[in-house]
Protein backbone atom coordinates (compact mmCIF):
# COMPACT_ATOMS: atom_id res chain seq x y z
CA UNK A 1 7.77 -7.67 -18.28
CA UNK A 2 11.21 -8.45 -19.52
CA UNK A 3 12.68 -11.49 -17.92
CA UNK A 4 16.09 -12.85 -17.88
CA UNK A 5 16.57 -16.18 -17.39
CA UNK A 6 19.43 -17.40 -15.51
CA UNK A 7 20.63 -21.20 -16.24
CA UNK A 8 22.32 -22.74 -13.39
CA UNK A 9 22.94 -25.84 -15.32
CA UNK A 10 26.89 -24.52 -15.57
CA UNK A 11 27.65 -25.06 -11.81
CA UNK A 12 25.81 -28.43 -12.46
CA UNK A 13 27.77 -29.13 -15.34
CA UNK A 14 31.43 -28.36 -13.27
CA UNK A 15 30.21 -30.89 -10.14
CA UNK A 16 28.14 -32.87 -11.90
CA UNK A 17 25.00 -32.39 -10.20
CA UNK A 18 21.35 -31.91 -12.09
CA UNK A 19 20.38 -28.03 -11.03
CA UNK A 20 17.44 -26.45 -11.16
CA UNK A 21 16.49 -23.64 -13.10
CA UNK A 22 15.83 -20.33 -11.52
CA UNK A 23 14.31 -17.15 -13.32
CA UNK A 24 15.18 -13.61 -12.28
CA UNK A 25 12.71 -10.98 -13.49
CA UNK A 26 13.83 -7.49 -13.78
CA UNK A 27 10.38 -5.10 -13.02
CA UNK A 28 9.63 -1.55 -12.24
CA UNK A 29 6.70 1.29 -12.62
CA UNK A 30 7.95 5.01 -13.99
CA UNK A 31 5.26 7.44 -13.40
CA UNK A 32 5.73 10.88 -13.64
CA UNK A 33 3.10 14.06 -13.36
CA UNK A 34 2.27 17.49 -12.67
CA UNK A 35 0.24 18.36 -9.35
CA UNK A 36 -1.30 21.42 -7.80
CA UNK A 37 -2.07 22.19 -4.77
CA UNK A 38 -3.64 24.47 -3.12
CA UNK A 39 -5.65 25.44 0.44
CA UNK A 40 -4.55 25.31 3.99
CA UNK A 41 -4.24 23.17 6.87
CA UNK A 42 -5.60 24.54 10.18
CA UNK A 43 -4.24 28.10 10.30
CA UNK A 44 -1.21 27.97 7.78
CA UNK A 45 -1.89 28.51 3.67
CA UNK A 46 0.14 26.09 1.64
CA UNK A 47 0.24 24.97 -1.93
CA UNK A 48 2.22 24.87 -4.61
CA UNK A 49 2.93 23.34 -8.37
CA UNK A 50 5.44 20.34 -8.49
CA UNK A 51 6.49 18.04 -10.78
CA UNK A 52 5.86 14.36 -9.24
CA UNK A 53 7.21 10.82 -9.16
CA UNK A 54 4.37 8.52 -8.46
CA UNK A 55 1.42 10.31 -8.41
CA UNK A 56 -0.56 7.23 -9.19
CA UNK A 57 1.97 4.42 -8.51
CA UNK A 58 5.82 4.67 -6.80
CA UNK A 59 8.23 4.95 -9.31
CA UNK A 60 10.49 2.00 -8.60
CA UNK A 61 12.80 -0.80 -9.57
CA UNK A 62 12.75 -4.16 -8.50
CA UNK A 63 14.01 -7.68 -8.94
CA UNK A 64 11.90 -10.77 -8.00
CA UNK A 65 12.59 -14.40 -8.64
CA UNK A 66 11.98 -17.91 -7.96
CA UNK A 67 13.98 -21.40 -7.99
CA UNK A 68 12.14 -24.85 -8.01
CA UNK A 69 13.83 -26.87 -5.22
CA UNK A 70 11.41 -30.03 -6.74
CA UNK A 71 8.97 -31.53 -4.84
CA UNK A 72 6.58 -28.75 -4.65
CA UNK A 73 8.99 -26.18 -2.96
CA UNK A 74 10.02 -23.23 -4.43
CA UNK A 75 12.46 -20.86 -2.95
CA UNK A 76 11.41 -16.84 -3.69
CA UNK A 77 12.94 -13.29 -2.99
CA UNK A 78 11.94 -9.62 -4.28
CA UNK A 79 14.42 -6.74 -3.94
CA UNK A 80 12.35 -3.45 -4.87
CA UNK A 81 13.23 0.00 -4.63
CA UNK A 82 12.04 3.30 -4.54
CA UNK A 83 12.96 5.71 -7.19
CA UNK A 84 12.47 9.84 -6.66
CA UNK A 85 12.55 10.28 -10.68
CA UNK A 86 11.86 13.88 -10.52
CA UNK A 87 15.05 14.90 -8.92
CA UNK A 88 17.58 11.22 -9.24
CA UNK A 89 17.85 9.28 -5.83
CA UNK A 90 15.62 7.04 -3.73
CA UNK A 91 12.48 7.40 -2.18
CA UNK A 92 11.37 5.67 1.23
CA UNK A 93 14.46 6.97 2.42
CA UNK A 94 16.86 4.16 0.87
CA UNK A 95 17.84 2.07 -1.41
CA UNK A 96 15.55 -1.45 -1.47
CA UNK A 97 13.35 -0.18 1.14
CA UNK A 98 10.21 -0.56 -0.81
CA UNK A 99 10.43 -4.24 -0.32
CA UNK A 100 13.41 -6.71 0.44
CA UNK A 101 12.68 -10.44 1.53
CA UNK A 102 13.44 -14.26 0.55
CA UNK A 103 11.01 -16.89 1.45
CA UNK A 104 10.03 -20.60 0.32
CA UNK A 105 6.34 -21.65 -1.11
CA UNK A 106 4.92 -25.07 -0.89
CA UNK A 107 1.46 -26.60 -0.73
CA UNK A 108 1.75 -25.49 3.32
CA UNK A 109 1.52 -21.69 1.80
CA UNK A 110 4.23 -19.12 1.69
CA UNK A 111 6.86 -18.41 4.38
CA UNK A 112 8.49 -14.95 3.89
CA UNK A 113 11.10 -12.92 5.81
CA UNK A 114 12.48 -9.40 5.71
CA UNK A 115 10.58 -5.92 5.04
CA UNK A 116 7.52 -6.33 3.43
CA UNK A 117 3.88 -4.76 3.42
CA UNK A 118 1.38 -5.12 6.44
CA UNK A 119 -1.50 -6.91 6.25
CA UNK A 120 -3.95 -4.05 6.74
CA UNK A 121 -2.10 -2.00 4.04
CA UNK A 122 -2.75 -4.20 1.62
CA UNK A 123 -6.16 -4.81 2.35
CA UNK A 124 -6.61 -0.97 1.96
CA UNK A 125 -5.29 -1.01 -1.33
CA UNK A 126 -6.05 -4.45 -3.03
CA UNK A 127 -10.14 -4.65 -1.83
CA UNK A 128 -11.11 -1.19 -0.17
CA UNK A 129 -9.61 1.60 -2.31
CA UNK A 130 -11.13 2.05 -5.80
CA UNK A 131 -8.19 4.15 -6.21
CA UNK A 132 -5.74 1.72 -5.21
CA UNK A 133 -3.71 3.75 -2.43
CA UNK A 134 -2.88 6.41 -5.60
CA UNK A 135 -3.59 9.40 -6.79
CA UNK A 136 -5.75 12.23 -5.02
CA UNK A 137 -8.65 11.35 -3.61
CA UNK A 138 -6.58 8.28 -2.37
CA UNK A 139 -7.94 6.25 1.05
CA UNK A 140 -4.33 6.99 2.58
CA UNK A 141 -5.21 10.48 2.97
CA UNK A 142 -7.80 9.73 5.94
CA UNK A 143 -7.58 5.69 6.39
CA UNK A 144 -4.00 5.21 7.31
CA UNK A 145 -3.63 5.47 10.73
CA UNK A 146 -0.57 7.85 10.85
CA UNK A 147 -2.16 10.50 9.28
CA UNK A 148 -3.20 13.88 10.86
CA UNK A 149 -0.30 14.54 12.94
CA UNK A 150 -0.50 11.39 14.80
CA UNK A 151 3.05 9.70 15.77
CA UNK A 152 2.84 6.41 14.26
CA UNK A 153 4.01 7.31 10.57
CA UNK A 154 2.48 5.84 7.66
CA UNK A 155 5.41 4.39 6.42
CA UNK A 156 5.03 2.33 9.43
CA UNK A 157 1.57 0.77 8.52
CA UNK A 158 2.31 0.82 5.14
CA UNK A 159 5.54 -1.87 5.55
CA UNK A 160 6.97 -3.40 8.47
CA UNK A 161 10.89 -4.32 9.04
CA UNK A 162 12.12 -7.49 10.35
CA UNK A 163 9.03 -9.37 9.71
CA UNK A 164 8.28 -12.89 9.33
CA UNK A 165 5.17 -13.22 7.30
CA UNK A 166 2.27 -16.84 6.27
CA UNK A 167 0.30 -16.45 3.85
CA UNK A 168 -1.63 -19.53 3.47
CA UNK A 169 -3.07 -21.41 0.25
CA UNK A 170 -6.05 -20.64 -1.39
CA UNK A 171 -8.80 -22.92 0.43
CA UNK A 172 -12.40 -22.62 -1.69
CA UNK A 173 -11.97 -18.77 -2.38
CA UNK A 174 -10.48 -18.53 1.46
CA UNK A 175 -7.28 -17.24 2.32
CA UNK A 176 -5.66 -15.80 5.22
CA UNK A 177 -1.69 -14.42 6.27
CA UNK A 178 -0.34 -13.20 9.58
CA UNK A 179 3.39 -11.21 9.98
CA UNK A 180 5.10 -10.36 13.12
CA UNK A 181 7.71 -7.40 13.30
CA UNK A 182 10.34 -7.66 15.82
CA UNK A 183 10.97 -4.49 17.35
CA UNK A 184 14.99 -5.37 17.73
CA UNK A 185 15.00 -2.74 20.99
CA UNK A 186 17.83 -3.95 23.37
CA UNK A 187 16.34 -5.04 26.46
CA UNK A 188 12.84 -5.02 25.62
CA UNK A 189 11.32 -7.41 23.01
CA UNK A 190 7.66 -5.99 22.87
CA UNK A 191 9.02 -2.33 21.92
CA UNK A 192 8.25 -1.41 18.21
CA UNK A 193 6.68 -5.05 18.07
CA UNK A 194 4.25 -4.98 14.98
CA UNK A 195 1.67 -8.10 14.60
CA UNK A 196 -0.84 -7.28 11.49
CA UNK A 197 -3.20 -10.17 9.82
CA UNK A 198 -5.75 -10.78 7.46
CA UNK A 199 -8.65 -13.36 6.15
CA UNK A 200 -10.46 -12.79 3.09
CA UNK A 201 -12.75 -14.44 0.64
CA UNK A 202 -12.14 -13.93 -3.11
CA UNK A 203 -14.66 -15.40 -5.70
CA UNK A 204 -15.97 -12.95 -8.03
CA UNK A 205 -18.01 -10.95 -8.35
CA UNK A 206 -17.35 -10.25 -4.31
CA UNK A 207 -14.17 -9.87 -2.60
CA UNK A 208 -14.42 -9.29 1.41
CA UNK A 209 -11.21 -8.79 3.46
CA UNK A 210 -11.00 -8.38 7.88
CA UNK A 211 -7.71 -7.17 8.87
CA UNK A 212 -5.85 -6.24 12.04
CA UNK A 213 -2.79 -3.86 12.67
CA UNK A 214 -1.13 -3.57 16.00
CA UNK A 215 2.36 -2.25 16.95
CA UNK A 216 3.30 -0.90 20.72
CA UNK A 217 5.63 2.76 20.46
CA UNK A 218 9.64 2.28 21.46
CA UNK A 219 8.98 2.42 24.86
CA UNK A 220 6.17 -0.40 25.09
CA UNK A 221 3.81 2.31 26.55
CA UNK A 222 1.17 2.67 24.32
CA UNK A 223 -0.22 0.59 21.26
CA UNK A 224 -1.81 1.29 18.34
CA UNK A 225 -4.76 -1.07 16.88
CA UNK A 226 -6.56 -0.98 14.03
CA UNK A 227 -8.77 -3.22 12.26
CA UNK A 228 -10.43 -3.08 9.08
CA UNK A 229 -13.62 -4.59 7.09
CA UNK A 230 -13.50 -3.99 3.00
CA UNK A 231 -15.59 -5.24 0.40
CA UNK A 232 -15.83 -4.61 -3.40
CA UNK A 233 -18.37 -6.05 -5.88
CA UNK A 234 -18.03 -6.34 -9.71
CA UNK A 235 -20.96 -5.53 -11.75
CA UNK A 236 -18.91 -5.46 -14.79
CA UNK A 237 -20.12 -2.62 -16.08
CA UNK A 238 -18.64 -1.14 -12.48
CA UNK A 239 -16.94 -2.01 -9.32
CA UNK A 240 -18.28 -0.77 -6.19
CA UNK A 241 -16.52 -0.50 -2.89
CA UNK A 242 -16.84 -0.12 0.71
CA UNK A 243 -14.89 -0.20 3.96
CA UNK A 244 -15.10 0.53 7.91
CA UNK A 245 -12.22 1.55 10.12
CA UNK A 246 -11.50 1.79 14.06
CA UNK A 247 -8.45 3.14 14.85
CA UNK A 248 -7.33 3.47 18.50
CA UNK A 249 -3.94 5.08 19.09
CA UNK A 250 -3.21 5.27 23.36
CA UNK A 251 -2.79 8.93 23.64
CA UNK A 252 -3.00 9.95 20.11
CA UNK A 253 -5.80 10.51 17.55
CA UNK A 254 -8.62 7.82 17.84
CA UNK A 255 -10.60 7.80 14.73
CA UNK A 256 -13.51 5.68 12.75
CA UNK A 257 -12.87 5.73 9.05
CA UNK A 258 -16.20 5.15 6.37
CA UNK A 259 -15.59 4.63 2.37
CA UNK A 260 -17.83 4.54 -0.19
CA UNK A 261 -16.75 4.14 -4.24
CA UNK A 262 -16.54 2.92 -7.38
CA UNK A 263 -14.95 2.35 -10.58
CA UNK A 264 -16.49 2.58 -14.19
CA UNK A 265 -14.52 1.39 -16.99
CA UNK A 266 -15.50 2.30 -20.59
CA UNK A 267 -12.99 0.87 -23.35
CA UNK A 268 -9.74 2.47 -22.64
CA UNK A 269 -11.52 4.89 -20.14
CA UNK A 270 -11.73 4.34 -16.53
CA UNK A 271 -13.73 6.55 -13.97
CA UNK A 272 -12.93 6.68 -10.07
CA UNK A 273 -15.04 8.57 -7.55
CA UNK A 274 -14.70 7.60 -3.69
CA UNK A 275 -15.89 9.31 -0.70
CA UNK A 276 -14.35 8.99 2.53
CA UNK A 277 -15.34 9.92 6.35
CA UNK A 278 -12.91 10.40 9.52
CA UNK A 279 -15.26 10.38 12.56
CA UNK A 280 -12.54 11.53 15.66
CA UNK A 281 -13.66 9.84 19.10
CA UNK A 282 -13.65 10.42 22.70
CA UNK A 283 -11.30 14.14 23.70
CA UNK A 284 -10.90 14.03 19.30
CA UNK A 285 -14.78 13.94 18.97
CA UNK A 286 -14.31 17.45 16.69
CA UNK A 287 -11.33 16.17 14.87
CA UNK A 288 -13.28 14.87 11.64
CA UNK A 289 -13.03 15.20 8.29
CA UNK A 290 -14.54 14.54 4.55
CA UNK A 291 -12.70 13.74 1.16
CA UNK A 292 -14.16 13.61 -2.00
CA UNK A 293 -12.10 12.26 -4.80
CA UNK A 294 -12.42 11.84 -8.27
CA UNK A 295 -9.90 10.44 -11.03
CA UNK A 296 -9.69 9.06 -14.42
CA UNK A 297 -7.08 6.90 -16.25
CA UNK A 298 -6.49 6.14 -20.24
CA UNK A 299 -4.87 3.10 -21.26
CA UNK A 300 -2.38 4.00 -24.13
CA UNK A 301 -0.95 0.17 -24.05
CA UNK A 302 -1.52 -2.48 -21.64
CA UNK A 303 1.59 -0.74 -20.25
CA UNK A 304 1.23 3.03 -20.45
CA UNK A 305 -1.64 5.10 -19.39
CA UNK A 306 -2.19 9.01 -18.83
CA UNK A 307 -4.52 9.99 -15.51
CA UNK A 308 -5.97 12.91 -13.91
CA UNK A 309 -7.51 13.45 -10.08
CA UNK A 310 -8.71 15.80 -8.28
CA UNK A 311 -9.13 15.40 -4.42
CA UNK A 312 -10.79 17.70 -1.72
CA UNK A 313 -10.38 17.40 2.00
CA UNK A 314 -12.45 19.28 4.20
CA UNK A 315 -11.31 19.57 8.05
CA UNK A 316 -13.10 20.10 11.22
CA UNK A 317 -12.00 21.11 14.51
CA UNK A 318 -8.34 20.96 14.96
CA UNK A 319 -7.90 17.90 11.80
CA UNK A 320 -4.99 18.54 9.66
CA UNK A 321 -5.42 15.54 6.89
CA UNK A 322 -4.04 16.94 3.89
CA UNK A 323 -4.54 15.41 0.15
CA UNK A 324 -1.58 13.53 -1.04
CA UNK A 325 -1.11 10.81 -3.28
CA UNK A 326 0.63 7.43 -4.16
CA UNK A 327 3.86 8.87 -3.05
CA UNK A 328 3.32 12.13 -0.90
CA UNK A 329 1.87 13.25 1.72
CA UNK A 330 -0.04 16.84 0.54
CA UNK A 331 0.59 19.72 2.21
CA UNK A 332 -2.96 21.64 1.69
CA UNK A 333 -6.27 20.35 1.72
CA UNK A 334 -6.70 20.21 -2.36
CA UNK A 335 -4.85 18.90 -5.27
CA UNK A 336 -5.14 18.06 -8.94
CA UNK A 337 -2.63 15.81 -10.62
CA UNK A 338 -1.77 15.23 -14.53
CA UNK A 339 0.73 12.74 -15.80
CA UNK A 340 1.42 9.45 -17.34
CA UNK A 341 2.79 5.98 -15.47
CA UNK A 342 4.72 3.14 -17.64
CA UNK A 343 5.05 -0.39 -16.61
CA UNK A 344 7.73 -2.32 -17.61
């Protein structure tokens, strides 16, 4: 990554105070493809070809940076935005909205502020996705809560505004965070309220993470909880995953989620394969679902790879999951995707 160093030794130079140094680094992902889909979703036929941006990762651009205030402290901030490359403007609806917080790091951990991810997302996509949130096949499809036609969004698991976010140190492979989103609705401060956490142990070959999401509706009349257990293990010659979901949404979809997967690299090859179960509960008991996904990635560079996925969702009942990828939601219950990603 190209990094451009900025010296605030001049303002020390012009008051005479010692500065210290602070590095900017300029960052960002382009990944463009083709995708098909094809199917339907309850009664309607949809489909299509399209060209996308961020099939496997979000095409973005982002600036991140810290300054050493001495003693141990460091002060930190990422700006990082979503870029729709296949027709010029911004995805996630605005500029910066991918991520956008400052935040100091010490021996006491890291203290962040501003619009960042939610525990449980990341949790999905660091331990219990083998395709790491991307791509067809993806655990988003069935594992977000959000999906299916429920209210809550996925955007809104995915990242939560006006959050205040500790992570703590690594403690013997141990490590933990928990972030509160203020709802900011005049007159009642547990509307929109989002509180999400995590603990995990990390010490290879086995990686285990427990995280919570919960966030009450505008109104402060229903909640949504979720909570997750993931695991991977690395046998080197592949890395196996596995996760369990309960999702309970007042009034909406409730839903148990079940993945199974791996990855097998092979020189410049890598193989994905996951399969995934949504297991609707209580008046939602037909509501369930199956994916199967299947990918596979090239490494060009240590930058630049080409991939292909294919990922199949079948429905029960009245479930309307549809197979998207890093960056969209799907609108039919198959697709196939083709491109290349850079990272620069």
């Amino acid at each position: 990554m190209k990094k451009l160093h900025l010296a605030l030794a001049v303002a020390g130079a012009l008051t005479g105070a010692a500065h210290a140094q602070s590095a900017v680094e300029v960052y960002g992902i382009v990944d463009m493809g083709f995708t098909r889909e094809a199917g339907n979703v309850g009664s309607s036929v949809a489909g299509g070809n399209k060209i996308s941006s961020g099939a496997q990762s979000g095409t973005r651009l982002g600036f991140k940076g810290k300054e050493d205030l001495g003693n141990g402290l460091k002060a930190l901030f990422v700006l990082e935005t979503g870029i729709a490359a296949d027709r010029g403007g911004f995805n996630q609806g605005a500029g910066f909205a991918r991520q956008s917080f400052a935040g100091l790091q010490g021996d006491f951990g890291t203290l962040t502020l501003g619009r960042q991810y939610t525990s449980y997302f990341l949790t999905l996509n660091q331990v219990a996705d083998p395709f790491a949130s991307g791509l067809a096949g993806n655990a988003q499809n069935l594992m977000l809560p959000g999906a299916s036609n429920t209210v809550t969004g996925t955007d809104r698991v995915i990242r939560m505004d006006n959050a205040i976010k500790y992570a703590t140190p690594i403690f013997e492979n141990f490590s933990g965070e928990i972030a509160y989103g203020f709802g900011e609705v005049a007159g009642n401060s547990d509307a929109n309220r989002v509180i999400t956490g995590s603990v995990g142990y990390d010490s290879k070959p086995l990686n285990v993470r427990l995280a919570h999401y919960q966030r009450n509706n505008a109104t402060d009349t229903a909640s949504l909880k979720s909570t997750m257990l993931a695991a991977n293990y690395d046998l080197e010659f592949a890395k196996i995953f596995a996760a369990f979901a309960d999702n309970d949404w007042v009034g909406q979809t409730k839903t148990r989620n079940y993945l199974i997967g791996a990855t097998v690299p092979f020189g410049a090859h890598r193989f994905i394969a996951s399969y995934i179960r949504a297991d609707g509960r209580g008046i939602y008991a037909a509501n369930n679902a199956d994916q199967w996904g299947l990918g596979y990635t090239y490494s060009l560079s240590k930058r630049t790879n080409l991939y292909a996925a294919y990922g199949y969702i079948s429905n029960d009942g009245a479930a309307t999951y549809t197979v998207g990828n890093n960056s969209e939601n799907g609108t039919s219950n198959k697709a196939f995707n083709l491109g290349v990603r850079h990272v620069f």
